[in-house]
N, C-alpha and C. Protein backbone atom coordinates (compact mmCIF):
# COMPACT_ATOMS: atom_id res chain seq x y z
N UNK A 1 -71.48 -91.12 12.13
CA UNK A 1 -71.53 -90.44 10.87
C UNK A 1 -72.85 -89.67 10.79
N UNK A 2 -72.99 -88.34 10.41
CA UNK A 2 -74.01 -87.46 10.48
C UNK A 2 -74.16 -86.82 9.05
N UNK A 3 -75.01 -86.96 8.69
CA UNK A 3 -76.19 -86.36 7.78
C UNK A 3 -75.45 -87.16 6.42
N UNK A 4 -75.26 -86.49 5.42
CA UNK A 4 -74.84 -87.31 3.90
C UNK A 4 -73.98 -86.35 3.45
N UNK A 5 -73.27 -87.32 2.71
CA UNK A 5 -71.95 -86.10 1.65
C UNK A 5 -70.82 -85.88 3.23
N UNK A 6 -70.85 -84.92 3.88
CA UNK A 6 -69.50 -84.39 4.80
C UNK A 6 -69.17 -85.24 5.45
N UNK A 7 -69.76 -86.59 5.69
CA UNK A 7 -69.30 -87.33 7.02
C UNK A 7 -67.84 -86.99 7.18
N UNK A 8 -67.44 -87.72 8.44
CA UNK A 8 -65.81 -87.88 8.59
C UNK A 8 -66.11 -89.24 8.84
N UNK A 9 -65.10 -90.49 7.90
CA UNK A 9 -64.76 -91.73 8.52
C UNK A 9 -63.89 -91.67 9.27
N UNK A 10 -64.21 -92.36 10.38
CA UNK A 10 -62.87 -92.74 11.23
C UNK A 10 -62.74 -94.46 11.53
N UNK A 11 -61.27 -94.37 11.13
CA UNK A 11 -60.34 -95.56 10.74
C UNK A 11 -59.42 -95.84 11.83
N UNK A 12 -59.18 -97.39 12.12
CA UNK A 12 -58.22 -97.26 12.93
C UNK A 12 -56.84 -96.99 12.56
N UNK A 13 -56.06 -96.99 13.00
CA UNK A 13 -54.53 -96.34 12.60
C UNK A 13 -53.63 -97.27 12.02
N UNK A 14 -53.64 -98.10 10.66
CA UNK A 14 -52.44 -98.84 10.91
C UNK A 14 -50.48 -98.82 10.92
N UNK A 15 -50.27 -99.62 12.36
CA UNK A 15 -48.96 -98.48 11.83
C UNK A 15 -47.79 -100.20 11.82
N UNK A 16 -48.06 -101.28 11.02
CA UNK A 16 -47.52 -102.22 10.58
C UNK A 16 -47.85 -104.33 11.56
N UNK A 17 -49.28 -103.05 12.51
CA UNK A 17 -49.24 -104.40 13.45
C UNK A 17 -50.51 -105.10 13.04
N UNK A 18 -51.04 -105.83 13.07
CA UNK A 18 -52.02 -106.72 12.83
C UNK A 18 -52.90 -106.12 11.41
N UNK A 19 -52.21 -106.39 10.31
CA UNK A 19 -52.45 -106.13 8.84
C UNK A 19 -53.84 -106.28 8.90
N UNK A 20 -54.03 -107.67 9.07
CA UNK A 20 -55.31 -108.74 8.38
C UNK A 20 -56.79 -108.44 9.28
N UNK A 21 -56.79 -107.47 10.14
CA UNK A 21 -57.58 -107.04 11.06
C UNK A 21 -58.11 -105.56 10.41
N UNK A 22 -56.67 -105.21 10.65
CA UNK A 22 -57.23 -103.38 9.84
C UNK A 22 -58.06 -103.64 8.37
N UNK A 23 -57.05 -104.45 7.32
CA UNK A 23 -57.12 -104.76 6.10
C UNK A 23 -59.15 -105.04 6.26
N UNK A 24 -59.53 -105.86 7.01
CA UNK A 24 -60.97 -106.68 7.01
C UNK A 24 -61.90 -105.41 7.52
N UNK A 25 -61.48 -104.43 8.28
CA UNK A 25 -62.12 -103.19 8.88
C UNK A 25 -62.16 -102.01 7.33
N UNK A 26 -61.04 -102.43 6.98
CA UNK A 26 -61.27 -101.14 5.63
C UNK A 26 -61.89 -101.34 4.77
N UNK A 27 -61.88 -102.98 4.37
CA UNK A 27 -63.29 -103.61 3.05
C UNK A 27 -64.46 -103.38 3.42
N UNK A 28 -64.68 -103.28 4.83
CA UNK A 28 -66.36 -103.15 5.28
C UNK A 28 -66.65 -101.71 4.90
N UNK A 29 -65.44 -100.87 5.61
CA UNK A 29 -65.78 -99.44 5.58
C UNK A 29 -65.64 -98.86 3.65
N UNK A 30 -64.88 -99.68 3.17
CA UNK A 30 -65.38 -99.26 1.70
C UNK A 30 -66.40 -99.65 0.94
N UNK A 31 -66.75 -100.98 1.21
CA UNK A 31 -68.02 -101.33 0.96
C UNK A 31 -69.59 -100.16 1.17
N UNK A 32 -69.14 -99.61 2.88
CA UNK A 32 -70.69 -98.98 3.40
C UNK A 32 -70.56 -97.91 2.65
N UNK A 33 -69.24 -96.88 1.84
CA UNK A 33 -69.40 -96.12 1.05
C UNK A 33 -69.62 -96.48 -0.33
N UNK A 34 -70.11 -97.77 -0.97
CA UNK A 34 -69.61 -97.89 -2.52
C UNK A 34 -68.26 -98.04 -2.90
N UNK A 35 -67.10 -98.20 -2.35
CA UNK A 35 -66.09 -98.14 -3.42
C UNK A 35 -65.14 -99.12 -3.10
N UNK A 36 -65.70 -100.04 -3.02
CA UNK A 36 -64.89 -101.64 -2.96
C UNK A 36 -64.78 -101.85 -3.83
N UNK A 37 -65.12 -101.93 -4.92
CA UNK A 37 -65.42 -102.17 -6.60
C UNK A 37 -64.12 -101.38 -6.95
N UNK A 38 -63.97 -100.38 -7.23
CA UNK A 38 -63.53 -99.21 -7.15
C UNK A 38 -61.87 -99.42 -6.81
N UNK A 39 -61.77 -100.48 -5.24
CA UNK A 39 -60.22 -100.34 -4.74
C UNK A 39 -59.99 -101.46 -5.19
N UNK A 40 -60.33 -102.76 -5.48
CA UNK A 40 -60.28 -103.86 -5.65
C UNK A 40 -59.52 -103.81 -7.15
N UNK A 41 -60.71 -103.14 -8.13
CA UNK A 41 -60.40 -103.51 -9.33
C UNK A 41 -60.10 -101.90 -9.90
N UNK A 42 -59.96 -101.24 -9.21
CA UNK A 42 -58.96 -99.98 -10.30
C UNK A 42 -59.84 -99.26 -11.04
N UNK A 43 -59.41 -98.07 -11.58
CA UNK A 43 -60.66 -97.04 -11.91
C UNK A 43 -60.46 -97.18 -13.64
N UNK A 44 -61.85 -97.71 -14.11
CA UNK A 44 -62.26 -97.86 -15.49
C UNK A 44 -62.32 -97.39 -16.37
N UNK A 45 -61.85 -97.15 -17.71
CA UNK A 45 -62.64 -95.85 -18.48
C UNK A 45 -63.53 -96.55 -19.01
N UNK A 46 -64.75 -95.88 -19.27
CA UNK A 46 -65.73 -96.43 -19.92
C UNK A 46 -65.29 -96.86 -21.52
N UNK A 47 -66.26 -97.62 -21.76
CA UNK A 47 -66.25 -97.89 -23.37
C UNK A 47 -66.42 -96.57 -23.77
N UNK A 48 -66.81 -95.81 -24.01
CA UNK A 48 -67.82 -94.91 -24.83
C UNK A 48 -66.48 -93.74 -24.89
N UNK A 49 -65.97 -93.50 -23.90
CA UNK A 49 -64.75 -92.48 -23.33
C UNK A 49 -63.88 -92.96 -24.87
N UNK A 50 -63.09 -94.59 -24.09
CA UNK A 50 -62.37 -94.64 -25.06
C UNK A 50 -62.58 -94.83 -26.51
N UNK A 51 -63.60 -94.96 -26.90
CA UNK A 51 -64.39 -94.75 -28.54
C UNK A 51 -64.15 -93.39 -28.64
N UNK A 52 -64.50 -92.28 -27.48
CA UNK A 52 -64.22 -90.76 -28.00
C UNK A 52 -63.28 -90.58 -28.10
N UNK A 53 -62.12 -90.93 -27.09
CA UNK A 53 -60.96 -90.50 -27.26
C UNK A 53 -60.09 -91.18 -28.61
N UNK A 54 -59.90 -91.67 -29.33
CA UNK A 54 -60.17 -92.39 -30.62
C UNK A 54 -60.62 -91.31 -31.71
N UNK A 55 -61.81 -90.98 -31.50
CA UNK A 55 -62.48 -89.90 -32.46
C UNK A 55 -61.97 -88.47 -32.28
N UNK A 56 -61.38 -88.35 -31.27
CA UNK A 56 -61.05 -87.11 -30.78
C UNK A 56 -62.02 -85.79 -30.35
N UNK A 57 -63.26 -86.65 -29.81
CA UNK A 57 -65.03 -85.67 -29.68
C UNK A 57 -64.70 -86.65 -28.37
N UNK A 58 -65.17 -85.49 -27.40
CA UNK A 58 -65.91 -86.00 -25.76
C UNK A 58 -66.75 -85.24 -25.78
N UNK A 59 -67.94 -86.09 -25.16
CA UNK A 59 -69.25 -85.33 -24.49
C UNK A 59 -69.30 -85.08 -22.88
N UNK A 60 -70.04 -84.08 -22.84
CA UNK A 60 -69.92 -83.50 -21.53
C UNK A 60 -70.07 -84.75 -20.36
N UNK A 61 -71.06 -85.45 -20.88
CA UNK A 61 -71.58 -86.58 -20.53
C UNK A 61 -70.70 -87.36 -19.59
N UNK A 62 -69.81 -88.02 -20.52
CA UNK A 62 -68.82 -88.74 -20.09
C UNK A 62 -67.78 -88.19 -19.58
N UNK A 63 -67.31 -86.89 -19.82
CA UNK A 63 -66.65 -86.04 -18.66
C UNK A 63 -67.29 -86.30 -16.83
N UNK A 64 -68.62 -85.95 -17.40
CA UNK A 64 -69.06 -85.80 -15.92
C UNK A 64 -68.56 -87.36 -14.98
N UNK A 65 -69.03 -88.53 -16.11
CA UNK A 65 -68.50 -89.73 -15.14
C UNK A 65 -67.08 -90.01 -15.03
N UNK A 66 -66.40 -89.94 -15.53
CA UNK A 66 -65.22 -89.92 -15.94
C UNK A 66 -64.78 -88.80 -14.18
N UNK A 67 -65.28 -87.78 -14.50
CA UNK A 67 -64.54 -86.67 -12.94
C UNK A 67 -65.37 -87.59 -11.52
N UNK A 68 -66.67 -88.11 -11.96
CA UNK A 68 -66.85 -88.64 -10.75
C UNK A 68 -66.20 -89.69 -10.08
N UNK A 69 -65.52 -90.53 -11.39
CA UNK A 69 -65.43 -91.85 -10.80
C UNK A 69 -63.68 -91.49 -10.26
N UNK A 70 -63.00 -90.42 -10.78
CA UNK A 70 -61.68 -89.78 -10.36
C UNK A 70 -61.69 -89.40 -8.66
N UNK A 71 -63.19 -88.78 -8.66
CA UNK A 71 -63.35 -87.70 -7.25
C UNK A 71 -63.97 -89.14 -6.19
N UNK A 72 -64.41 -90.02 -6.88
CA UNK A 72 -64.33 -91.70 -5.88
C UNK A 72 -63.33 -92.07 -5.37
N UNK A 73 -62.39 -92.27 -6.19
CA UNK A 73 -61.03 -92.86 -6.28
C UNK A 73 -60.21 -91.98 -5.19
N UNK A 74 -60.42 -90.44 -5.31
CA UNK A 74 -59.72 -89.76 -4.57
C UNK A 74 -60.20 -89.86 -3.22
N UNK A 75 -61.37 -90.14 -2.94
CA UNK A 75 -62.41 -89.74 -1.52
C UNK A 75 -61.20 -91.35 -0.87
N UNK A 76 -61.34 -92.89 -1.65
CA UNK A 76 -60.96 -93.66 -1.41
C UNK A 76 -59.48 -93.98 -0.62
N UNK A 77 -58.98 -93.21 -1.86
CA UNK A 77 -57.22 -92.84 -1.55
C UNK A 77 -57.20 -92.13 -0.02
N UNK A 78 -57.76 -91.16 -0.24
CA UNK A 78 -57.42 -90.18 1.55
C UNK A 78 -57.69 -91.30 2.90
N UNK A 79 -58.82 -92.11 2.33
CA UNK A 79 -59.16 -92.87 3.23
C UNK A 79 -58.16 -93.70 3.99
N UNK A 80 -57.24 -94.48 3.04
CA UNK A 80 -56.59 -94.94 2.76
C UNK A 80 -54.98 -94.25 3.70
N UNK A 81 -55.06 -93.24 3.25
CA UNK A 81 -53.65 -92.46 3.18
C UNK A 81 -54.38 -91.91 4.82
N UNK A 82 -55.42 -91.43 5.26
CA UNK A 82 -55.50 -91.71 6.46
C UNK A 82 -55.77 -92.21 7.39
N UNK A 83 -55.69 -93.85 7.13
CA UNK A 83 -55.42 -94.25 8.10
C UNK A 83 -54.50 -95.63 8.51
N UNK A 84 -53.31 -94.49 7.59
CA UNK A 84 -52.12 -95.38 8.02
C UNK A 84 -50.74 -94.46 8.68
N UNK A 85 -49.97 -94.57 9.61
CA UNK A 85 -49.26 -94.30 10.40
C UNK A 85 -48.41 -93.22 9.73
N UNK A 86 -48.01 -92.68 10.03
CA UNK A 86 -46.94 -91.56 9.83
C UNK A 86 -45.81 -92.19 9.02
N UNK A 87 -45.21 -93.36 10.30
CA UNK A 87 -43.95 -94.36 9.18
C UNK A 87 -44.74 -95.08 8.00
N UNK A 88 -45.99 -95.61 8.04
CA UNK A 88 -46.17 -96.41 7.03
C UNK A 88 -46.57 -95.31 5.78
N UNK A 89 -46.80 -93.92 5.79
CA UNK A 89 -47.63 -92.81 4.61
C UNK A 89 -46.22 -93.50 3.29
N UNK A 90 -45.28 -92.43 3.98
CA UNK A 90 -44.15 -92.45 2.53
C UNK A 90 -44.31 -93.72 1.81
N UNK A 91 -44.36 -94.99 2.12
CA UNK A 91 -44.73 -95.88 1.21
C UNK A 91 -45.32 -96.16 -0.20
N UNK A 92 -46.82 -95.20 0.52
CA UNK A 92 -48.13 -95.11 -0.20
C UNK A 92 -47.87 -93.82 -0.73
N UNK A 93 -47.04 -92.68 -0.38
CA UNK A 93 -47.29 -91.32 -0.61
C UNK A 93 -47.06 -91.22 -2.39
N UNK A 94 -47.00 -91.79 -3.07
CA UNK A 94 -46.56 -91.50 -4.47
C UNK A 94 -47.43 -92.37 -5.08
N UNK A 95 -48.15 -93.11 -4.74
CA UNK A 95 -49.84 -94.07 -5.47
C UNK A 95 -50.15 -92.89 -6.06
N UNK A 96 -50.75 -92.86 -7.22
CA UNK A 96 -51.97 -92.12 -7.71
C UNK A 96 -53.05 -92.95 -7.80
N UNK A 97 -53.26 -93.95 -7.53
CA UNK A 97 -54.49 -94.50 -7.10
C UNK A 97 -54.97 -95.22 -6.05
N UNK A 98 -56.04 -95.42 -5.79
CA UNK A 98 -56.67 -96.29 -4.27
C UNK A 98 -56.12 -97.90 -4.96
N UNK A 99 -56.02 -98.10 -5.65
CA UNK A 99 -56.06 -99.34 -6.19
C UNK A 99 -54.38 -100.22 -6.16
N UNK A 100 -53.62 -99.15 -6.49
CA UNK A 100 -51.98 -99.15 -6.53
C UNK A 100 -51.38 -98.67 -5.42
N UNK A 101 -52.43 -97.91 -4.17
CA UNK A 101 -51.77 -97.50 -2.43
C UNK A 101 -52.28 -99.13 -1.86
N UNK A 102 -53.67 -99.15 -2.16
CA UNK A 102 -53.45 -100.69 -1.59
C UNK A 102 -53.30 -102.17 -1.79
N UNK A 103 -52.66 -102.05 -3.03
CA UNK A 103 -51.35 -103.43 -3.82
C UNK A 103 -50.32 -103.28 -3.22
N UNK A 104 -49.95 -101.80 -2.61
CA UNK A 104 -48.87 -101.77 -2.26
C UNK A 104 -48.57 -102.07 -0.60
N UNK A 105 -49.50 -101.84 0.00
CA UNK A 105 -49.77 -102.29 1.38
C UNK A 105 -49.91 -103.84 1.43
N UNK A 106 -50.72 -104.46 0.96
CA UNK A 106 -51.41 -105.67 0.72
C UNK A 106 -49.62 -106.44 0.47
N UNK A 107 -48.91 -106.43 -0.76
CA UNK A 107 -47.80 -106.69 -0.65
C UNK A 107 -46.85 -107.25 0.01
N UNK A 108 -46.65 -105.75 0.84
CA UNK A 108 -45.52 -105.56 1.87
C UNK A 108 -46.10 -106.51 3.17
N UNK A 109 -47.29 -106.34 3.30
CA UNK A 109 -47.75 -106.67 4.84
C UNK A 109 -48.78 -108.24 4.71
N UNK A 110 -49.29 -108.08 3.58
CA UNK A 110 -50.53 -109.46 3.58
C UNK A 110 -49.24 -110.85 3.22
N UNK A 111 -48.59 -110.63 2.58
CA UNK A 111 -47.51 -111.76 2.40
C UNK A 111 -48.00 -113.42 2.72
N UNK A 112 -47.75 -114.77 1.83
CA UNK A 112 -47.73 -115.94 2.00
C UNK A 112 -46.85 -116.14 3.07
N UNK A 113 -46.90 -117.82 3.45
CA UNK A 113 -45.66 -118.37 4.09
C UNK A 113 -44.51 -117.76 4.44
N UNK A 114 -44.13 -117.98 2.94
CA UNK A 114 -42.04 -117.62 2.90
C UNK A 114 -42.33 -116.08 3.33
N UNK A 115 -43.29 -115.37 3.41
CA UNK A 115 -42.89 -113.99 3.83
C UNK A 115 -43.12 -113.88 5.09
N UNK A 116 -43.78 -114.50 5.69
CA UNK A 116 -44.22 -114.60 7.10
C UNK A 116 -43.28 -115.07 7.85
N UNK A 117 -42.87 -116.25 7.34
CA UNK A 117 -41.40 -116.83 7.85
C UNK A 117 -39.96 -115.59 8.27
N UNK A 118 -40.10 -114.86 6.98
CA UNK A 118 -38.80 -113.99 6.75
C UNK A 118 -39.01 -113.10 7.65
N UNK A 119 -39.86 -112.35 7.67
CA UNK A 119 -40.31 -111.21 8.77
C UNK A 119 -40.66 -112.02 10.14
N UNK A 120 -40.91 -113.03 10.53
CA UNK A 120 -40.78 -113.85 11.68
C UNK A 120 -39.23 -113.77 12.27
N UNK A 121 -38.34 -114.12 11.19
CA UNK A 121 -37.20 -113.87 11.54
C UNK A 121 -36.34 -112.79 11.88
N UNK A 122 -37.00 -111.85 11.18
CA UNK A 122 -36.72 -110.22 11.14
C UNK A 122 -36.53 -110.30 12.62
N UNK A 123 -38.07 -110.02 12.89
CA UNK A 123 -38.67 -110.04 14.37
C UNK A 123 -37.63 -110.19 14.98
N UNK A 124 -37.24 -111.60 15.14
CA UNK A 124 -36.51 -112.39 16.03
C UNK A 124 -35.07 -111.47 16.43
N UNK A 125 -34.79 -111.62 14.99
CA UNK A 125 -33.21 -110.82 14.88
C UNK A 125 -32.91 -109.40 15.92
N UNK A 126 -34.43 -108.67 15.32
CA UNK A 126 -34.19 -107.26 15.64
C UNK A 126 -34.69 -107.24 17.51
N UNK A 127 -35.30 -108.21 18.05
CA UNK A 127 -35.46 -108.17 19.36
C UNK A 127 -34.29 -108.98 20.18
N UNK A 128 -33.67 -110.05 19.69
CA UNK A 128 -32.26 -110.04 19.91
C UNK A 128 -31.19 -110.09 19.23
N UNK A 129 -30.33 -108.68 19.11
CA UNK A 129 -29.18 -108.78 17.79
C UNK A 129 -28.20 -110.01 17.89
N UNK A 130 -28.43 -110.62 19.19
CA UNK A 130 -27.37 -112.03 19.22
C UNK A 130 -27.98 -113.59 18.71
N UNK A 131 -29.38 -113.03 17.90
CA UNK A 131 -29.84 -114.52 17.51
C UNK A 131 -29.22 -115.35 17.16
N UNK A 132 -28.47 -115.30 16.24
CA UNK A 132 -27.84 -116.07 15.27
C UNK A 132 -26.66 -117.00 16.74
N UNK A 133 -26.06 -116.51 17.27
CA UNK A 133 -25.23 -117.02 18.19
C UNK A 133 -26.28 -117.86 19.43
N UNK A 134 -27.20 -117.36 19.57
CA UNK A 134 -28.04 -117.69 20.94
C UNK A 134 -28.81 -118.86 20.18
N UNK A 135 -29.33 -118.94 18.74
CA UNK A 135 -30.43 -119.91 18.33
C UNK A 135 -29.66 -121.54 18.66
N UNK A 136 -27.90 -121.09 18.05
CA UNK A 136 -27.18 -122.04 18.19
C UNK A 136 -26.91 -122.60 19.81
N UNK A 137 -26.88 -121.88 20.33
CA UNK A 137 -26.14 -122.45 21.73
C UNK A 137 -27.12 -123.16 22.78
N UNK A 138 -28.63 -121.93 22.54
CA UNK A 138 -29.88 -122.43 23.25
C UNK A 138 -30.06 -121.94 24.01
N UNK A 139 -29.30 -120.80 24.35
CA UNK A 139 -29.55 -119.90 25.29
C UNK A 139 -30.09 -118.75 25.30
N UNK A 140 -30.96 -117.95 26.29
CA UNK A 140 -31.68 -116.83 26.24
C UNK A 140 -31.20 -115.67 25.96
N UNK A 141 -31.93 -114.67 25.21
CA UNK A 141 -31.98 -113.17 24.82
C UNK A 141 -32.04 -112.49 26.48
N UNK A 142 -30.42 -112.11 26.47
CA UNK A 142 -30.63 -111.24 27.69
C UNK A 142 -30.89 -109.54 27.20
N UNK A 143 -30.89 -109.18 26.33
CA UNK A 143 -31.20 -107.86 25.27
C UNK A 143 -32.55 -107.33 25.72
């Protein structure tokens, strides 16, 4: 990364294989920019915003934070949106936020037990379509 403001991050690619690896590589890399806060817990309006918006008076003021903490969120999102696979984008492609692209990843892929189990089975199924007959008999996936 060279000089401040233009860097380019580069991310590894995830395209559905080892979640909990990429997932631990992207908290660091949002962290070294500031915006872990940011993806974790979702973009804030200030008190003061929503007191104006109420009164129906905004100050320039709170415009300005208000566009910054938007143009965070967005720097976050791309991040996000690049660097995940071609099959995995459409997923995420309709988030309007860093916060709701990665609930929605986290979801599908970070999963407890019973989901690990189910997609264990997936696995199984889709590398031999004769599981179900072969689990019973005990015999090998010639597929």
């Amino acid at each position: 990364m060279s000089g401040s403001g233009g860097s380019e991050v580069r991310t590894l690619i995830f395209s559905s294989e080892n979640y909990e690896f990429w997932r631990i590589k992207m908290i660091t890399i949002f962290k070294s920019y500031g915006l872990w806060a940011l993806v974790e817990k979702g973009i804030t309006i200030p008190e003061s915003k929503k007191k104006k918006a109420t009164e129906e008076t905004s100050t320039e003021e709170d415009d300005e934070k208000m566009a910054a903490i938007l143009m965070k969120d967005a720097k976050a999102l791309g991040i996000i949106q690049n660097s995940v696979s071609d099959q995995i984008f459409p997923r995420i492609a309709n988030a309007d936020s860093t916060k709701m692209a990665w609930n929605l990843l986290y979801g599908e892929y970070h999963g407890g037990d019973h989901v690990r189990s189910i997609k264990l089975q997936n696995l199984r199924r889709a590398k031999c379509p004769h599981f179900q007959l072969i689990y019973v008999s005990g015999a090998k996936c010639q597929a």
